[in-house]
C-alpha atoms as a PDB file:
ATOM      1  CA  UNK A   1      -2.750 -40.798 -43.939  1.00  0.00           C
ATOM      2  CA  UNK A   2       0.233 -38.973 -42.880  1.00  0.00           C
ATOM      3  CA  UNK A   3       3.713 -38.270 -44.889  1.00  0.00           C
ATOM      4  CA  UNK A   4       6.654 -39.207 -42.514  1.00  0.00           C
ATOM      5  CA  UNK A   5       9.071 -39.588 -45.132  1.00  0.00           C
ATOM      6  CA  UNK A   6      10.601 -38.817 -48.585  1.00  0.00           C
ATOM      7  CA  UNK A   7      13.481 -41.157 -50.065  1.00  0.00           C
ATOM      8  CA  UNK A   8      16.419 -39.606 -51.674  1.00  0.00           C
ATOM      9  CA  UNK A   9      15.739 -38.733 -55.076  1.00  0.00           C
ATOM     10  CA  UNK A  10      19.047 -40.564 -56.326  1.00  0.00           C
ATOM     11  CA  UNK A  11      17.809 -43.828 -55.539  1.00  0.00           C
ATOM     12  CA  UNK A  12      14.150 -43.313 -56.906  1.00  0.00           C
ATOM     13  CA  UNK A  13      15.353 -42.286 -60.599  1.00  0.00           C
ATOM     14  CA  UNK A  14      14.486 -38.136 -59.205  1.00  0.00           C
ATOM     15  CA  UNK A  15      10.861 -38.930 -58.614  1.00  0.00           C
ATOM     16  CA  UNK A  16       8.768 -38.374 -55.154  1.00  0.00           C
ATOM     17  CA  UNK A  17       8.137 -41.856 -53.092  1.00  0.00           C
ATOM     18  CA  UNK A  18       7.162 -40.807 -49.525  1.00  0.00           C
ATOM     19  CA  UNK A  19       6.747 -43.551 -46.426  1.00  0.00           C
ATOM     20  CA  UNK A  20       2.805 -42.640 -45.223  1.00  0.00           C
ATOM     21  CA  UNK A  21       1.158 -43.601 -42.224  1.00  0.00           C
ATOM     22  CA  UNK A  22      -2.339 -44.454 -41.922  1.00  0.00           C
ATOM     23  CA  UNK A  23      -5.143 -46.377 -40.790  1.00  0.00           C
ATOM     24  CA  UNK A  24      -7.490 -49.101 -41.892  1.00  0.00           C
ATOM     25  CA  UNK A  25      -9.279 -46.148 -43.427  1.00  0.00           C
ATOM     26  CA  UNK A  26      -7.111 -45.260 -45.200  1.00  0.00           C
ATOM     27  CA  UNK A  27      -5.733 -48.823 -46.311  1.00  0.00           C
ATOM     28  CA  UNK A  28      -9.440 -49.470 -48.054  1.00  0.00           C
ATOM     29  CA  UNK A  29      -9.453 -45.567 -50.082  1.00  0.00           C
ATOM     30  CA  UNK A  30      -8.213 -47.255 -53.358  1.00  0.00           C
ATOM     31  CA  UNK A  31      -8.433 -43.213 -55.107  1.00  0.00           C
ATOM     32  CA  UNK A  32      -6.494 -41.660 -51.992  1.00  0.00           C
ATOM     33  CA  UNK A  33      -3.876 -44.659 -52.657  1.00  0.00           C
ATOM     34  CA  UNK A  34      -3.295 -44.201 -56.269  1.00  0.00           C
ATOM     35  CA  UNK A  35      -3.548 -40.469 -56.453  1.00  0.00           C
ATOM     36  CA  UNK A  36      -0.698 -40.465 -53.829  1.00  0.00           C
ATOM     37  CA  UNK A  37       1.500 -42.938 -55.335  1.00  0.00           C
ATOM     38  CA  UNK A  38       1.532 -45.727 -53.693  1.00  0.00           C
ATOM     39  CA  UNK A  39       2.645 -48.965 -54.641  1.00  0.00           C
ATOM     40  CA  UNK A  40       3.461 -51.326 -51.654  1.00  0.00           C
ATOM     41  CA  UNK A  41       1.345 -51.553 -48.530  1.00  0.00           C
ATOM     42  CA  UNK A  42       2.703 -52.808 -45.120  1.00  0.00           C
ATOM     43  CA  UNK A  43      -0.435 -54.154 -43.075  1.00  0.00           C
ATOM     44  CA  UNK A  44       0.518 -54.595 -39.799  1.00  0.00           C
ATOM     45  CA  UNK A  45      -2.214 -56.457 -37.966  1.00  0.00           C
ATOM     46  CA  UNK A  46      -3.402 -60.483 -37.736  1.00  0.00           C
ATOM     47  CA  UNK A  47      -4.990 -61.622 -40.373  1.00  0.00           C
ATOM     48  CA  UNK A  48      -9.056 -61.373 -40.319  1.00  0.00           C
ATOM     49  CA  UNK A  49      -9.439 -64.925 -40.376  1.00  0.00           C
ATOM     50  CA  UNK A  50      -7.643 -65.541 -36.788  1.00  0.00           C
ATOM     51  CA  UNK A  51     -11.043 -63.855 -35.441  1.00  0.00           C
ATOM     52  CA  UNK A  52      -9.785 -60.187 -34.039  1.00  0.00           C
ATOM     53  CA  UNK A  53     -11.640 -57.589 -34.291  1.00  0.00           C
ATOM     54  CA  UNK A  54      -8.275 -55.670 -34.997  1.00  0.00           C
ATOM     55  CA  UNK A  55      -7.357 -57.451 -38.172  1.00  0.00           C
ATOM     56  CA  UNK A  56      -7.317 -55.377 -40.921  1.00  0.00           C
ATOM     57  CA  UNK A  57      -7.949 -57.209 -44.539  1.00  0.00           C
ATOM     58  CA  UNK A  58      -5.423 -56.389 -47.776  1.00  0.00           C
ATOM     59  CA  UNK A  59      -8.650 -54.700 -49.577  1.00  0.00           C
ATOM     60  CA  UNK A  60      -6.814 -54.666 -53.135  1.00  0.00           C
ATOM     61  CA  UNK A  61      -4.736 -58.309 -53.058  1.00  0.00           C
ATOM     62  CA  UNK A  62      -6.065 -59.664 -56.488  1.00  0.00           C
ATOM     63  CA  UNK A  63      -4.781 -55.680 -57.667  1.00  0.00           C
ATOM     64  CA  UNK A  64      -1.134 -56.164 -59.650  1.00  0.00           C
ATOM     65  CA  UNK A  65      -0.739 -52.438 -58.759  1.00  0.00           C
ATOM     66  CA  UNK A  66      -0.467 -53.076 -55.371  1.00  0.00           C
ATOM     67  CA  UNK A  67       1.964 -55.419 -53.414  1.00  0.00           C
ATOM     68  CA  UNK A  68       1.294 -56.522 -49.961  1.00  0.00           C
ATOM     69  CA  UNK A  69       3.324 -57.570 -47.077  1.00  0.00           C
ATOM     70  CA  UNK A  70       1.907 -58.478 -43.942  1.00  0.00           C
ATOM     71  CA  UNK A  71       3.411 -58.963 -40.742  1.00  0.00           C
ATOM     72  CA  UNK A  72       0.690 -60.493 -37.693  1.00  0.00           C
ATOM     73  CA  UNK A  73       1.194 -58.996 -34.579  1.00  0.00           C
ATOM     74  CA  UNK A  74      -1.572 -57.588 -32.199  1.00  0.00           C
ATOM     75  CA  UNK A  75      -1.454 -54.555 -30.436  1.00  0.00           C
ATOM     76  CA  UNK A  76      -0.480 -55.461 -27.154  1.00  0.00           C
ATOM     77  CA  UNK A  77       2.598 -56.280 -24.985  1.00  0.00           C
ATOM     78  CA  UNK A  78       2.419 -60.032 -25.983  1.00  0.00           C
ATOM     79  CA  UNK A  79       3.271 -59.621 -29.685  1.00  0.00           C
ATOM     80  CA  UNK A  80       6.638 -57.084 -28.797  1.00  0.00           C
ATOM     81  CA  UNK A  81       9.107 -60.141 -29.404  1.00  0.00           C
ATOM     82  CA  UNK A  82       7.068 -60.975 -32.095  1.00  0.00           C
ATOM     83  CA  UNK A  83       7.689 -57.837 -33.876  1.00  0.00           C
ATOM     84  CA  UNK A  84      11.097 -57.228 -33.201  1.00  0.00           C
ATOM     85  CA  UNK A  85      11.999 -60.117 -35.108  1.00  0.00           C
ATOM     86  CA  UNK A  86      10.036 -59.383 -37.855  1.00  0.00           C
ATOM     87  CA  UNK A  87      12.434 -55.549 -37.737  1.00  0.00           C
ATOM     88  CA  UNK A  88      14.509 -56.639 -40.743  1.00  0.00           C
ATOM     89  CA  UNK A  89      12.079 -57.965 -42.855  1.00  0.00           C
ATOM     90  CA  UNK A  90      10.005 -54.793 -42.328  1.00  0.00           C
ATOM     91  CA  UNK A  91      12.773 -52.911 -43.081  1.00  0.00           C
ATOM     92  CA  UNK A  92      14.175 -54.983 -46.195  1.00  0.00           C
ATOM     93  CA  UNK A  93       9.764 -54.327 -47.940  1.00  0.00           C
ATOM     94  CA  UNK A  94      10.084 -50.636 -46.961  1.00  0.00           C
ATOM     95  CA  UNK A  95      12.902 -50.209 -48.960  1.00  0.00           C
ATOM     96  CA  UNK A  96      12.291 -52.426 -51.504  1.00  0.00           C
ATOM     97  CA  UNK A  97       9.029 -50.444 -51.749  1.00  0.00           C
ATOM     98  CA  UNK A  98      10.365 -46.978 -51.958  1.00  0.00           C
ATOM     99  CA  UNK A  99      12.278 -47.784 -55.005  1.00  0.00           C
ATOM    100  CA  UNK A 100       9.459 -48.395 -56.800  1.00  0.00           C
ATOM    101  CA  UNK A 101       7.435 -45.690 -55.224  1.00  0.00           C
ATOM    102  CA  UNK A 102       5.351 -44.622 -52.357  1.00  0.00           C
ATOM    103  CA  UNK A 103       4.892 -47.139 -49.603  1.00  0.00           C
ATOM    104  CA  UNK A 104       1.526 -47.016 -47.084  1.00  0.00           C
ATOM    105  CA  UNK A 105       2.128 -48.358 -43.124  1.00  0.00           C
ATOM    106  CA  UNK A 106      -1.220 -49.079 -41.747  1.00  0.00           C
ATOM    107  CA  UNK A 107      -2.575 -51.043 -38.403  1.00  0.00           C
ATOM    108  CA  UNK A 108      -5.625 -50.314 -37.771  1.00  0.00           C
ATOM    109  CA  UNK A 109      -6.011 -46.703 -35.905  1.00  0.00           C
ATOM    110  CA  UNK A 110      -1.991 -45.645 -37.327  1.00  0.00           C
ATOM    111  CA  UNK A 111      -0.983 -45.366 -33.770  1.00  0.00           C
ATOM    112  CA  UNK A 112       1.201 -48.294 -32.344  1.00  0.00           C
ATOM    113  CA  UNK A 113       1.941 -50.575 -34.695  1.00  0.00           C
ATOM    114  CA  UNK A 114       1.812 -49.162 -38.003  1.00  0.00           C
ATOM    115  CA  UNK A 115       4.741 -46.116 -36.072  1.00  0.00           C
ATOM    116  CA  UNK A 116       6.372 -49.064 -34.737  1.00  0.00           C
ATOM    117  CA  UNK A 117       7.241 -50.567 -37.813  1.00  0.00           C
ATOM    118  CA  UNK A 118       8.083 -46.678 -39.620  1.00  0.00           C
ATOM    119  CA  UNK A 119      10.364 -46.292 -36.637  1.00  0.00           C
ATOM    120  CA  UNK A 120      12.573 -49.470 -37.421  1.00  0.00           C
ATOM    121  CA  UNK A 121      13.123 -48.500 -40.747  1.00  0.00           C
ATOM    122  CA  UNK A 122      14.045 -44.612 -40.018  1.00  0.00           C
ATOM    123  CA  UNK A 123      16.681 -46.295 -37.721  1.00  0.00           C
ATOM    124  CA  UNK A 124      17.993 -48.775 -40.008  1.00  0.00           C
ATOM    125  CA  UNK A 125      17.834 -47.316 -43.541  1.00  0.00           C
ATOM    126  CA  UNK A 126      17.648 -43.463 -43.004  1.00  0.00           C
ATOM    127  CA  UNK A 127      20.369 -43.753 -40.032  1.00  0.00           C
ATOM    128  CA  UNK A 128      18.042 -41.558 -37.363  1.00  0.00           C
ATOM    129  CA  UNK A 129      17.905 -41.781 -33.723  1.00  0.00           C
ATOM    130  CA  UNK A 130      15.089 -43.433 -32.155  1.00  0.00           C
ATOM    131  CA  UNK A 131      14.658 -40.007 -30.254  1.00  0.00           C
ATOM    132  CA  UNK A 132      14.981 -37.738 -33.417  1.00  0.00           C
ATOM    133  CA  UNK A 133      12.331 -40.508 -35.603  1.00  0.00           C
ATOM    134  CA  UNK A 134       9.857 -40.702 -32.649  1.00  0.00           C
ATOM    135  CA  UNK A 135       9.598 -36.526 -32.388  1.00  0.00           C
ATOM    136  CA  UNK A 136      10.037 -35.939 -36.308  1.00  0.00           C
ATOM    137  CA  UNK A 137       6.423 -38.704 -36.575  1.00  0.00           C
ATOM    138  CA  UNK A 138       4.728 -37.100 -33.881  1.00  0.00           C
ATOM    139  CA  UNK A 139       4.730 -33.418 -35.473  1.00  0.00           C
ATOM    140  CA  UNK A 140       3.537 -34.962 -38.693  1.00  0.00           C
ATOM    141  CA  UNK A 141       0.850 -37.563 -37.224  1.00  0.00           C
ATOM    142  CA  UNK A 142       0.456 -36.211 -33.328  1.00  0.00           C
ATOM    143  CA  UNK A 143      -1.788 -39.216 -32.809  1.00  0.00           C
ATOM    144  CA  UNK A 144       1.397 -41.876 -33.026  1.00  0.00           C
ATOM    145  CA  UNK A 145       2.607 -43.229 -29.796  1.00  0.00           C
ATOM    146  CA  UNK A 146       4.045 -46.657 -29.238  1.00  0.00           C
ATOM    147  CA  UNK A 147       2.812 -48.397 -25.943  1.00  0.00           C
ATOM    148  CA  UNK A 148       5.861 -48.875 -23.407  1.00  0.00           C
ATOM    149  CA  UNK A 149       6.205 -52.430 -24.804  1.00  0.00           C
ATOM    150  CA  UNK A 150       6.987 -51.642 -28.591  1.00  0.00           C
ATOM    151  CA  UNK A 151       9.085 -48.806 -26.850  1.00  0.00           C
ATOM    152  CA  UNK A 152      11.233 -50.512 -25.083  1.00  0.00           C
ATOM    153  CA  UNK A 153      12.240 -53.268 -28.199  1.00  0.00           C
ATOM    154  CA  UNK A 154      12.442 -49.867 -30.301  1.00  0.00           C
ATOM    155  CA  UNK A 155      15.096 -49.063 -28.000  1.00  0.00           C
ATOM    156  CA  UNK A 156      16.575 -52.356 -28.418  1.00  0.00           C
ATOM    157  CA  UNK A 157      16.602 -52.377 -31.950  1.00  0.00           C
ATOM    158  CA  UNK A 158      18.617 -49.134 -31.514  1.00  0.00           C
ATOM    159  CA  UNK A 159      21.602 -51.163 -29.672  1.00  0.00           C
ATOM    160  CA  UNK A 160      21.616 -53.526 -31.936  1.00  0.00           C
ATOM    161  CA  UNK A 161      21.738 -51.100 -35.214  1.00  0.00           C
ATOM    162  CA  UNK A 162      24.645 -49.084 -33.604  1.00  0.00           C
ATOM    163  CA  UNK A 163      26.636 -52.331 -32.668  1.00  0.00           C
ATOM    164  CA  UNK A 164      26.330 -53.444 -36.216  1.00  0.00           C
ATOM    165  CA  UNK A 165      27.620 -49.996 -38.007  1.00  0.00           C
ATOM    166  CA  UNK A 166      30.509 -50.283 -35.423  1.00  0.00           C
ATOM    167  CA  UNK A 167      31.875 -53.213 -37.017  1.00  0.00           C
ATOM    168  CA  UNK A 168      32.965 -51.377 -39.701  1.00  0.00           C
ATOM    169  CA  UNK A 169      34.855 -48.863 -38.091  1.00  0.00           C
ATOM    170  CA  UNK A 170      35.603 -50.290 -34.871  1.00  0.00           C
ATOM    171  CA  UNK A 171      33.929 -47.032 -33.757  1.00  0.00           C
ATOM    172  CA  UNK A 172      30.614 -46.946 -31.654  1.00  0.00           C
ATOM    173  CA  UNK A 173      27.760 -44.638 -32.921  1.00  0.00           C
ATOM    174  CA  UNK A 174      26.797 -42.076 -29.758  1.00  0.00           C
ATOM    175  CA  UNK A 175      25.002 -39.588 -31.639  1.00  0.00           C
ATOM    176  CA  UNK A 176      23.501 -38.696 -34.938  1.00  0.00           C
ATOM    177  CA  UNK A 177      23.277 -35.225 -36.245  1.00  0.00           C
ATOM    178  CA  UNK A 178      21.727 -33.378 -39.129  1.00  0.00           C
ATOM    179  CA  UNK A 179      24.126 -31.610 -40.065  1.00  0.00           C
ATOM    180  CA  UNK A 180      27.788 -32.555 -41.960  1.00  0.00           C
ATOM    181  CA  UNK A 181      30.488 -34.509 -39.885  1.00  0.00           C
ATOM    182  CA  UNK A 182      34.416 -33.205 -40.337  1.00  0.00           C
ATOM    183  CA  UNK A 183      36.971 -35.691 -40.908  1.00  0.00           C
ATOM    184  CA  UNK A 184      39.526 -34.780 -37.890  1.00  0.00           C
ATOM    185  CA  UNK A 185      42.576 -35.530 -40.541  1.00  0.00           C
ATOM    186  CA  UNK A 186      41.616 -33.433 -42.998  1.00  0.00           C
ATOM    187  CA  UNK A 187      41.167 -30.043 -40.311  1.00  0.00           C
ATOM    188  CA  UNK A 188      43.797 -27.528 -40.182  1.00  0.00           C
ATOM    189  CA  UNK A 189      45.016 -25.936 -37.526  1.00  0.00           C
ATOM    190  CA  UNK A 190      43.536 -22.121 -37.653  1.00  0.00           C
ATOM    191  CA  UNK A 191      46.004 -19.462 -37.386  1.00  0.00           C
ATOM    192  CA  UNK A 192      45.227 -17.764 -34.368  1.00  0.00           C
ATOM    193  CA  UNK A 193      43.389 -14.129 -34.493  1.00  0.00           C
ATOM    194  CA  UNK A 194      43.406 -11.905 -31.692  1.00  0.00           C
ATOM    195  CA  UNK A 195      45.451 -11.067 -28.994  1.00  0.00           C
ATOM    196  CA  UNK A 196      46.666 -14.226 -26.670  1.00  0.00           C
ATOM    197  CA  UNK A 197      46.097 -14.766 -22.971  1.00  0.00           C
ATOM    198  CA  UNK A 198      49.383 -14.939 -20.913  1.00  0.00           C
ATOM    199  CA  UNK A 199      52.502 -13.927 -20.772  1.00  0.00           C
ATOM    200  CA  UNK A 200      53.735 -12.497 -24.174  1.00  0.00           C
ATOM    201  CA  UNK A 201      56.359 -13.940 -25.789  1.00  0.00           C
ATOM    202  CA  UNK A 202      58.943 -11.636 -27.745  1.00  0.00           C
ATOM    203  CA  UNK A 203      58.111  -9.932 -30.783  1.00  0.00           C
ATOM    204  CA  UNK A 204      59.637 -11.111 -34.114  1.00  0.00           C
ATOM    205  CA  UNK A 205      61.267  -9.222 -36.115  1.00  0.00           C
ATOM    206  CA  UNK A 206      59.127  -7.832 -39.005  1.00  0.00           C
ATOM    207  CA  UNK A 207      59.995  -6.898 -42.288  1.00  0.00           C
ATOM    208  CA  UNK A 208      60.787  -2.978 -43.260  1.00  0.00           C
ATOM    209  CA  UNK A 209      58.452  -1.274 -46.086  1.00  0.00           C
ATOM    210  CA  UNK A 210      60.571   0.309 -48.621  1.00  0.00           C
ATOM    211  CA  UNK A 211      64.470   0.677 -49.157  1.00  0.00           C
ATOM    212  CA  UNK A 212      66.233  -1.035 -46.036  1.00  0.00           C
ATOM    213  CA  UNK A 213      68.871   1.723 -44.690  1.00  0.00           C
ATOM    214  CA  UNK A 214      72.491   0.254 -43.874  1.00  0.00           C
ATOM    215  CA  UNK A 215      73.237  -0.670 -39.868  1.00  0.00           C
ATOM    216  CA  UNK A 216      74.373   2.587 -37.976  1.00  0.00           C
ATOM    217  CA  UNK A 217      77.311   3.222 -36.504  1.00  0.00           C
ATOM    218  CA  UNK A 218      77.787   5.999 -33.521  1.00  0.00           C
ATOM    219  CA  UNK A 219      78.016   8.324 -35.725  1.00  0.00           C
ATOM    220  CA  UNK A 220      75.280   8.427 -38.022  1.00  0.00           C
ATOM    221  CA  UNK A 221      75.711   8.193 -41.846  1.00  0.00           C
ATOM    222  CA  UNK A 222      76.273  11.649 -42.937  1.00  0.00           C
ATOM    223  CA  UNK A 223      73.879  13.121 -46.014  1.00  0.00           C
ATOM    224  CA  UNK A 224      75.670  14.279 -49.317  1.00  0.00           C
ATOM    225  CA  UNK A 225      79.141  13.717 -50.612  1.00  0.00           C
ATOM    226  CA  UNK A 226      82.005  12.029 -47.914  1.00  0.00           C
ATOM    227  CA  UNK A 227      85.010  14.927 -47.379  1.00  0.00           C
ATOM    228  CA  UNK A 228      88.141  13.170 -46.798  1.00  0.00           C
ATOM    229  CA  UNK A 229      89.273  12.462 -43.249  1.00  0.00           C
ATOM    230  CA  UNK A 230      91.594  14.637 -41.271  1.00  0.00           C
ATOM    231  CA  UNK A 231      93.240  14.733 -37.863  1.00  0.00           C
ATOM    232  CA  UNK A 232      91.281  17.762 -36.974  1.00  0.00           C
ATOM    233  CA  UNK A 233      88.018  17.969 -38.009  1.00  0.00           C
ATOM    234  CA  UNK A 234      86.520  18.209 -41.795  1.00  0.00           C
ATOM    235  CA  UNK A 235      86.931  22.088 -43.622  1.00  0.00           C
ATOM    236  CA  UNK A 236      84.371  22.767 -46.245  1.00  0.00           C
ATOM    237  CA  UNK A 237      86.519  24.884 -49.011  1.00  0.00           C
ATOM    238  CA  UNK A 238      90.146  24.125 -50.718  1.00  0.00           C
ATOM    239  CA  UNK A 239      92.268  22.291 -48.028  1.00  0.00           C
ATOM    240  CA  UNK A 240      95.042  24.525 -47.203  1.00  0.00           C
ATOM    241  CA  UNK A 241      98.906  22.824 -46.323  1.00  0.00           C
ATOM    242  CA  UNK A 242      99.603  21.882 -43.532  1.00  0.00           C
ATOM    243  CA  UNK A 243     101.598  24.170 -41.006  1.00  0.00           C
ATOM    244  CA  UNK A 244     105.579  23.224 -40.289  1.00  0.00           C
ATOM    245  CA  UNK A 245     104.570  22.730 -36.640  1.00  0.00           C
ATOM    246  CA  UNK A 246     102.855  19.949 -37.609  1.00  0.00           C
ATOM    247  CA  UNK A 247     105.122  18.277 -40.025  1.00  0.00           C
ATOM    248  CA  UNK A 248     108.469  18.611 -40.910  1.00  0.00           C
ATOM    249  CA  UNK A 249     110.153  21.443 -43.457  1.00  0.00           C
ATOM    250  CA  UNK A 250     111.207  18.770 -46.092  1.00  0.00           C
ATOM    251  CA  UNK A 251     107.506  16.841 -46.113  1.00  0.00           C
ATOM    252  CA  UNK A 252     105.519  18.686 -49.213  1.00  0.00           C
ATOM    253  CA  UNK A 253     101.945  19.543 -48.729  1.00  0.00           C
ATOM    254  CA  UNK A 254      99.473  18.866 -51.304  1.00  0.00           C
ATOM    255  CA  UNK A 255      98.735  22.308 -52.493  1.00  0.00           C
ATOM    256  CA  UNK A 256      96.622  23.607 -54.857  1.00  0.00           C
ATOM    257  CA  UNK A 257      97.862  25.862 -57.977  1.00  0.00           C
ATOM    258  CA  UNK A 258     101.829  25.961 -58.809  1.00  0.00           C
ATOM    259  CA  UNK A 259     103.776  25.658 -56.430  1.00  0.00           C
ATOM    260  CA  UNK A 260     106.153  28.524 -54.438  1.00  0.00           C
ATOM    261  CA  UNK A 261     109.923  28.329 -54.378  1.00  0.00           C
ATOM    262  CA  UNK A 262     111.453  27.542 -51.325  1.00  0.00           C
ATOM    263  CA  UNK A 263     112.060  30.737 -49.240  1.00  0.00           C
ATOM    264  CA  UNK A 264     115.995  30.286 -49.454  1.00  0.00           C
ATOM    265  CA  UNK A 265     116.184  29.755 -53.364  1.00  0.00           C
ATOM    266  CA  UNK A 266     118.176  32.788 -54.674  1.00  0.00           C
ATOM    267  CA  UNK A 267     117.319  35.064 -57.917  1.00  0.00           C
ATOM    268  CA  UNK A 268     120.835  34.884 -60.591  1.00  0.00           C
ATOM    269  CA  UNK A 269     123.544  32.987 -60.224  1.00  0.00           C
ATOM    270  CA  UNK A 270     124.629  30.808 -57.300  1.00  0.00           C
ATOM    271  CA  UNK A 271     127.183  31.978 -55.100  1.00  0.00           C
ATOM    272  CA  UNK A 272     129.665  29.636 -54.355  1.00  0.00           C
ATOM    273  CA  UNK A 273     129.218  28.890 -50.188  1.00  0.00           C
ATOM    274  CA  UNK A 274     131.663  30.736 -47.823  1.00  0.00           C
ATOM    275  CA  UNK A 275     133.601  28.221 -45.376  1.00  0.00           C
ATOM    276  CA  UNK A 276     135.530  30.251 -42.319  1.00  0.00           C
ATOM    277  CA  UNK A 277     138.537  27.437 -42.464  1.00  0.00           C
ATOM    278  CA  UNK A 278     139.300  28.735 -46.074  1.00  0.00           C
ATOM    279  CA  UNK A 279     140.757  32.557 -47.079  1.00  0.00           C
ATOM    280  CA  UNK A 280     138.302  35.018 -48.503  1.00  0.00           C
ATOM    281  CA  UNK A 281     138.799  36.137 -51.463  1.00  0.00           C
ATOM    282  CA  UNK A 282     137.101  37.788 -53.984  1.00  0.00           C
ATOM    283  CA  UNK A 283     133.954  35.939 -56.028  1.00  0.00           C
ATOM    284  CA  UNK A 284     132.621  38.773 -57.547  1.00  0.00           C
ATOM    285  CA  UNK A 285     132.074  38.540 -61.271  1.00  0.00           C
ATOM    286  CA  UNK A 286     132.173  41.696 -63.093  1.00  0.00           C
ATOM    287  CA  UNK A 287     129.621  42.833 -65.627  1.00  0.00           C
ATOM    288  CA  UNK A 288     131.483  44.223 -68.580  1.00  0.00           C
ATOM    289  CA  UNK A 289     134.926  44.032 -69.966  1.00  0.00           C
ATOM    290  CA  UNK A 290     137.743  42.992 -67.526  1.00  0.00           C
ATOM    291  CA  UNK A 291     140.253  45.651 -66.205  1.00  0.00           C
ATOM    292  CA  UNK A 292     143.650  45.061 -65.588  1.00  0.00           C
ATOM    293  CA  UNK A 293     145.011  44.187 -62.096  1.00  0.00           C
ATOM    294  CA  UNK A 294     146.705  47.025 -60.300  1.00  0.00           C
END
């Protein structure tokens, strides 16, 4: 008796039911059967009474612990269409079966049949390829091998599954995997790491760490206080006024301190102005008492 299979613990209430296959030695071990769980038995052979040497009996029938399910097929080519219509039903007890814990497949030897019948419900119920089943049985019971004629409805049976899930989705099923399937609507678009292949296109601009400087000029941005313009070029020290070749006599510079008299102001009294059309005479003002004239 091999284990092929272990349900998922969320539909057995978190306890162990495992799919075993065996043989008709197995299928008559009433301690092996109850120490490992099982509940429902799958006998896939004719009944005894049709006379074959390769019917197996249900050894514990009249036992309520057990529950039986038979399904009469021989093991040869003949009984292949027999046995694919009996696919659902087989699957339908295996389930049925696991819920309520471990479930025995038996023919006779555990070869044909019996691996058969475990591979329609892997590809039904547990959603495996009939590749992936066939190889996963055969490393855990190396003796199973269908003949050619169970193959080929297994095969079948595959079609038929995979037309039937794409119904639903108007999607047909290629291949199984293991491993998690991504929804394509819910997948980003990665940012792309690394340097690209082909012509490069211009840089953009990137942002400056720390204070951002103001746009230069031609001239750059001199350091430290701004001296006010001039026509010539900036003096460090007092600015001095302009010269009179520059500007006119009457403009007044800017200067700094008081301010000069003009070099044509006279010290005392104003003279009166002297005019050649007019007769001199004397402006002079004594200091002092005034003589007499002469």
């Amino acid at each position: 008796m091999s284990l092929i299979y272990t349900a998922d613990s969320s539909i057995t209430g978190g306890k162990r039911h495992s799919l075993y296959i065996g043989g008709r030695s197995d299928a008559k071990d009433r301690d092996k059967l109850r120490r490992w769980g099982v509940t429902h038995i799958l006998n896939v052979t004719a009944a005894k009474d049709a006379g074959v040497k390769s019917g197996v009996p249900n050894f514990f029938e009249k036992d309520r612990s057990f529950t039986y399910h038979r399904v009469p097929v021989y093991d040869a080519p003949t009984s292949a269409a027999d046995l694919l219509r009996h696919a659902n039903d087989i699957c339908d007890f295996c389930s049925k079966g696991l819920c309520h814990g471990s479930l025995l497949v038996h023919c006779n030897m555990g070869q044909s049949r019996s691996t058969t019948a475990a591979l329609f419900f892997l590809i039904r119920k547990a959603n495996m390829s009939l590749q992936g089943a066939l190889e996963m049985i055969k490393r855990r019971r190396p003796a199973a091998e269908p003949i050619p004629a169970f193959h080929e409805i297994l095969v079948q049976y595959e079609a038929q599954c995979d037309k039937e899930r794409g119904k639903g989705d108007n999607t047909k099923k290629t291949k199984r995997s293991l491993s998690p399937t991504r929804n394509p609507h819910e997948e980003k678009k990665r940012p792309r790491v690394g340097p690209s292949i082909g012509p490069a296109l211009p840089s953009a601009a990137t942002t400056s760490i720390g204070p951002e400087m103001p746009p230069s000029s031609k001239a750059k941005a001199a350091i430290g206080p701004t001296m006010p313009p001039s026509k010539n070029e900036s003096r460090i020290g007092p600015t001095m006024p302009e010269s009179s070749s520059e500007t006119e006599t009457n403009d007044a510079s800017s200067t700094i301190g008081p301010a000069l008299p003009p070099s044509n102001a006279s010290i005392g009294p104003a003279m009166p102005p002297s005019g050649s059309d007019t007769p001199k005479q004397s402006t002079t003002t004594n200091i002092g008492p005034s003589l007499p004239p002469s």
